[in-house]
N, C-alpha and C. Protein backbone atom coordinates (compact mmCIF):
# COMPACT_ATOMS: atom_id res chain seq x y z
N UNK A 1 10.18 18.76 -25.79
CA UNK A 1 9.20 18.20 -26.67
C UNK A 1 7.82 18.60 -26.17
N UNK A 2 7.32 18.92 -27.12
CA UNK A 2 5.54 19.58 -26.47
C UNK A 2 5.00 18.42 -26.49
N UNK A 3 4.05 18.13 -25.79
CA UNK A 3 2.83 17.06 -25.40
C UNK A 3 1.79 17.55 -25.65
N UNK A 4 1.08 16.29 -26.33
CA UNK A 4 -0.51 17.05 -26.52
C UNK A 4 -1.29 16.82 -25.01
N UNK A 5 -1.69 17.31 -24.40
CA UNK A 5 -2.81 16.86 -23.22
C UNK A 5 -3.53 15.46 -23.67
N UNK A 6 -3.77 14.86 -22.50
CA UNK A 6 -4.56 13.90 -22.58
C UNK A 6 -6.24 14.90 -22.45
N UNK A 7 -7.21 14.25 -23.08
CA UNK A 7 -8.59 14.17 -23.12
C UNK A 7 -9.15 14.42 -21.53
N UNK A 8 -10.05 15.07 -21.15
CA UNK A 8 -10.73 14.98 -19.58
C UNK A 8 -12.36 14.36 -19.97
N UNK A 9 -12.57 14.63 -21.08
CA UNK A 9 -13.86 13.98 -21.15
C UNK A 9 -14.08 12.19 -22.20
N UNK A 10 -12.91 11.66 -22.31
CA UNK A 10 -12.86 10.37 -22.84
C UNK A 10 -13.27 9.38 -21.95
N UNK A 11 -13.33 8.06 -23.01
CA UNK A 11 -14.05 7.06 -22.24
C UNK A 11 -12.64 6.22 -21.59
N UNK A 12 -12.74 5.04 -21.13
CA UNK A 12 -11.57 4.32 -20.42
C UNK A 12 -10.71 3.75 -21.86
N UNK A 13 -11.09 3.12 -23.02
CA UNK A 13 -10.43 2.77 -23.81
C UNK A 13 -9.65 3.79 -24.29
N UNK A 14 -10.03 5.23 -24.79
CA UNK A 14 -9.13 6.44 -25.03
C UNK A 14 -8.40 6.57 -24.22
N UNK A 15 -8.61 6.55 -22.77
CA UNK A 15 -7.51 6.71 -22.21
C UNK A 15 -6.49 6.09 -21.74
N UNK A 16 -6.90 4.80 -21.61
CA UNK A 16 -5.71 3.62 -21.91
C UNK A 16 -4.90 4.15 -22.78
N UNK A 17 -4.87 4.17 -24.05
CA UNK A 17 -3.90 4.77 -25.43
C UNK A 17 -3.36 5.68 -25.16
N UNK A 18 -4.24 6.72 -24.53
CA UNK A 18 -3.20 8.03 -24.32
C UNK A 18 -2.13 7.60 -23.08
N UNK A 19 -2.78 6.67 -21.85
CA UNK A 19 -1.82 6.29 -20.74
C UNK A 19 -0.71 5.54 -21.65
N UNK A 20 -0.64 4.69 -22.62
CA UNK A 20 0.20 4.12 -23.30
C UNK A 20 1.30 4.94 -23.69
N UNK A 21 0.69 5.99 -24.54
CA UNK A 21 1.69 7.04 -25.08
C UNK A 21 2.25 7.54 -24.13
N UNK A 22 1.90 7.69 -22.91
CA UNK A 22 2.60 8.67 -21.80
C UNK A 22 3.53 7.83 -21.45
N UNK A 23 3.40 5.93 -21.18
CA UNK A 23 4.30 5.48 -20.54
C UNK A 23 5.67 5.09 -21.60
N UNK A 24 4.68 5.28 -22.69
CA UNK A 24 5.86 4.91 -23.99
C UNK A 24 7.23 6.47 -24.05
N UNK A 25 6.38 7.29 -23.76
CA UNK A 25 7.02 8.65 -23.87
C UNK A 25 7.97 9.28 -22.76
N UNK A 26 7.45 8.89 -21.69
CA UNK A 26 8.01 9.25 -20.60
C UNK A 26 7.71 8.31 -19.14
N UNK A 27 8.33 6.86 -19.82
CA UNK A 27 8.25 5.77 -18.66
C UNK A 27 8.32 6.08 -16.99
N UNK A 28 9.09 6.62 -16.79
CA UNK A 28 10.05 6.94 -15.21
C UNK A 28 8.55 7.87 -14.95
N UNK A 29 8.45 8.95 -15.72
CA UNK A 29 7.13 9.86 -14.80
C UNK A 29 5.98 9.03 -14.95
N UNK A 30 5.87 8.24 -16.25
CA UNK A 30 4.22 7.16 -16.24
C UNK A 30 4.23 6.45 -14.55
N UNK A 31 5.77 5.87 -14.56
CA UNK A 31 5.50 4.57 -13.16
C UNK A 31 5.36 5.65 -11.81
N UNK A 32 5.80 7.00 -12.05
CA UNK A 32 5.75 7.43 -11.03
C UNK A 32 4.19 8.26 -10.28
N UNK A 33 3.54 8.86 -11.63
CA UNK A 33 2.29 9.06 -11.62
C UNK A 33 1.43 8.31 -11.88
N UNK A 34 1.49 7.19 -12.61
CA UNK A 34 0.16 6.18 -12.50
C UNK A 34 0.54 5.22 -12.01
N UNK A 35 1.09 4.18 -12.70
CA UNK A 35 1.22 2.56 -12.26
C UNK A 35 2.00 2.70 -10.87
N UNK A 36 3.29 3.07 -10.47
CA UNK A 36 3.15 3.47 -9.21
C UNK A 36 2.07 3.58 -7.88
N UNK A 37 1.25 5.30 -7.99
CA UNK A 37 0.41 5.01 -7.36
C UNK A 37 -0.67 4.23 -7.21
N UNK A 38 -0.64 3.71 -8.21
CA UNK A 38 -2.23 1.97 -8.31
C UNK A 38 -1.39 1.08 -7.43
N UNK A 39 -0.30 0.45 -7.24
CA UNK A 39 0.69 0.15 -6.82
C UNK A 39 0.75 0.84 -5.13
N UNK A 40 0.72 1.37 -4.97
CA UNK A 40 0.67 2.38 -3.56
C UNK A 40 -0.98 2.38 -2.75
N UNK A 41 -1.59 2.75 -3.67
CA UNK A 41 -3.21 2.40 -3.44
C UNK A 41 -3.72 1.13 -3.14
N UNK A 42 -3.08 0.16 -3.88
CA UNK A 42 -3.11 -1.48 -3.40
C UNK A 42 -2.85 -1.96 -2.16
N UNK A 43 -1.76 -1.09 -1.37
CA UNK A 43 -0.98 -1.54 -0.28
C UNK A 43 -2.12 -0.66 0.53
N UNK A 44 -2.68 0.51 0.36
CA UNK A 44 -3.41 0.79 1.12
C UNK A 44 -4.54 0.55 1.27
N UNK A 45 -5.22 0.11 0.20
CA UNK A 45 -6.32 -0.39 0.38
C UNK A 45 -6.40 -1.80 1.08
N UNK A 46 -5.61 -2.94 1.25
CA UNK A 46 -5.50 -4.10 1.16
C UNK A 46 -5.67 -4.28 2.95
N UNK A 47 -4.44 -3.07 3.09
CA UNK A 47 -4.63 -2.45 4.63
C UNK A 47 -6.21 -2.61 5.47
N UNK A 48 -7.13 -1.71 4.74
CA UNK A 48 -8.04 -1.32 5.43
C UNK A 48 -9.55 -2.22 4.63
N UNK A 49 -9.19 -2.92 3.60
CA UNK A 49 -10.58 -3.52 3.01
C UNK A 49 -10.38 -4.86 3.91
N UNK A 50 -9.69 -5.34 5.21
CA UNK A 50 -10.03 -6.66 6.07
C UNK A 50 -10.86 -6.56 6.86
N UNK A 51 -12.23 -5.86 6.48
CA UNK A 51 -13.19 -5.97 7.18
C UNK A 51 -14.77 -6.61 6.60
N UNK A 52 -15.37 -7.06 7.65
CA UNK A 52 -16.94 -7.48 6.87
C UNK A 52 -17.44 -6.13 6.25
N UNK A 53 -18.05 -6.65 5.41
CA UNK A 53 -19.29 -6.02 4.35
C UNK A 53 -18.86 -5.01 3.45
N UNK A 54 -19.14 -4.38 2.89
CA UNK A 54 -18.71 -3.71 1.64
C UNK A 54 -18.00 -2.70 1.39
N UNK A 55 -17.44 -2.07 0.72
CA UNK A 55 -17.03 -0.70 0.75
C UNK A 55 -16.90 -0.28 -0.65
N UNK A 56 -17.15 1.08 -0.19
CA UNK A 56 -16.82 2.21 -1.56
C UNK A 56 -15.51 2.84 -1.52
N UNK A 57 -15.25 2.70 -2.98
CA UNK A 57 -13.87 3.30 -2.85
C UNK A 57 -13.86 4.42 -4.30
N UNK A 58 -13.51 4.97 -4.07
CA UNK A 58 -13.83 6.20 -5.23
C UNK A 58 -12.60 6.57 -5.81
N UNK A 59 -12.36 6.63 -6.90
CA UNK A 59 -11.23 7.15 -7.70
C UNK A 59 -10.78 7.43 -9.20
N UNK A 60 -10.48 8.13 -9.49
CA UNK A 60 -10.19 9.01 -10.78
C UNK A 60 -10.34 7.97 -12.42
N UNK A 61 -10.63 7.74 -12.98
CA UNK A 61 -10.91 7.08 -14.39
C UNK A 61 -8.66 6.49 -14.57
N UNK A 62 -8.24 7.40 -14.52
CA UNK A 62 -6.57 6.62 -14.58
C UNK A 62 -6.58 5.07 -13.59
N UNK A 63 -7.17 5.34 -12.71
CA UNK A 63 -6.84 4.34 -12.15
C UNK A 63 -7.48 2.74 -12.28
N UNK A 64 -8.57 3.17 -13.66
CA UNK A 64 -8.89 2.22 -14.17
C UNK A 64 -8.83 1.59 -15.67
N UNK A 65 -8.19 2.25 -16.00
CA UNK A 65 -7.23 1.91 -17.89
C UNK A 65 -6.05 1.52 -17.21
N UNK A 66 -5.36 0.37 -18.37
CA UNK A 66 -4.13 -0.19 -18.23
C UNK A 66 -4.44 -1.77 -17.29
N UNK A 67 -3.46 -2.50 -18.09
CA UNK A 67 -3.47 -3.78 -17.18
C UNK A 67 -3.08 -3.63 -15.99
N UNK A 68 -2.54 -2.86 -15.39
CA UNK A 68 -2.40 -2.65 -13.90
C UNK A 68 -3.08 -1.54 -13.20
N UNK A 69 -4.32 -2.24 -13.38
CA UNK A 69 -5.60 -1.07 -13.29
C UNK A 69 -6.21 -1.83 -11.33
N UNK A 70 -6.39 -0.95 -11.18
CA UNK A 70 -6.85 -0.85 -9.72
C UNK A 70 -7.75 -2.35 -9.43
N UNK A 71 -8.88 -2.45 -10.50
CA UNK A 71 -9.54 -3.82 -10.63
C UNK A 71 -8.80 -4.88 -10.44
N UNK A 72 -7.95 -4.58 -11.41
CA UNK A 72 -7.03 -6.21 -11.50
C UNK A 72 -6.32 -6.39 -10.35
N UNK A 73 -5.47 -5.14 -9.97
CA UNK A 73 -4.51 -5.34 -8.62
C UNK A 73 -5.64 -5.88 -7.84
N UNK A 74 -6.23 -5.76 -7.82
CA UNK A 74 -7.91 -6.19 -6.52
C UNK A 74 -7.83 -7.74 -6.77
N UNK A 75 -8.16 -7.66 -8.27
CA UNK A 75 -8.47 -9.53 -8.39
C UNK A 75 -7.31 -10.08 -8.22
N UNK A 76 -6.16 -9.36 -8.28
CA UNK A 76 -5.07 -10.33 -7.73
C UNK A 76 -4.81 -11.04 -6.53
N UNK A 77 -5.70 -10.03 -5.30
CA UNK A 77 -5.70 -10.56 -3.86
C UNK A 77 -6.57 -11.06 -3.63
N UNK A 78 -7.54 -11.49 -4.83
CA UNK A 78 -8.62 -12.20 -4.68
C UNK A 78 -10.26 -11.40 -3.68
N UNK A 79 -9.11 -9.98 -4.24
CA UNK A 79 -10.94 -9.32 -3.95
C UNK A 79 -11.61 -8.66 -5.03
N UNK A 80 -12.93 -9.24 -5.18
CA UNK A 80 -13.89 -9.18 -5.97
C UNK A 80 -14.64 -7.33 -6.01
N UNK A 81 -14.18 -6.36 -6.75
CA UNK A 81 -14.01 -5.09 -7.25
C UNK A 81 -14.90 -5.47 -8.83
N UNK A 82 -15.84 -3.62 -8.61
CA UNK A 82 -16.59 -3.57 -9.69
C UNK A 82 -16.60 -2.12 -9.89
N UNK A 83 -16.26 -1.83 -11.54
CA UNK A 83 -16.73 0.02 -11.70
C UNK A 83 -18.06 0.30 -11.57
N UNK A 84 -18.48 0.97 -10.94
CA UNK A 84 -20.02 1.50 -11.10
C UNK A 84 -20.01 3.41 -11.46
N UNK A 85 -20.57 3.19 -11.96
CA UNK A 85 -20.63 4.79 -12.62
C UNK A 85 -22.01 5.68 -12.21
């Protein structure tokens, strides 16, 4: 089955939809390339953000569409995460 590409220059709501279609289309590679690694990134970040004062953490626009978006995994451990652009 051909796939259309996802967008490189969309905003986060476009690409939510297209992440939708991917996980609707091909679940097993969606959890394995996105929700997965947000999932993997959580455990590592969680690791190394137990320290005072702030940090930057930088990462790709996927990892912030979808309810299991990098933000939320954050507010789940009750750390307070913001996009800045």
């Amino acid at each position: 089955m051909a796939r259309n590409p996802i967008q490189l220059d969309c905003d986060i709501a476009t690409l939510d939809q297209e992440l939708r279609r991917f996980d609707r289309d091909d679940p097993e590679l969606f959890r394995a390339l996105v929700s997965g690694r947000n999932r993997f990134c959580i455990d590592f970040l969680l690791e190394h953000l137990d320290r005072p004062g702030n940090t930057l953490v930088a990462v790709g626009m996927a990892h912030l569409a979808r309810p299991d978006n990098l933000l939320q995994l954050l507010a789940e451990h009750d750390i307070e995460a913001r996009r800045v652009q």
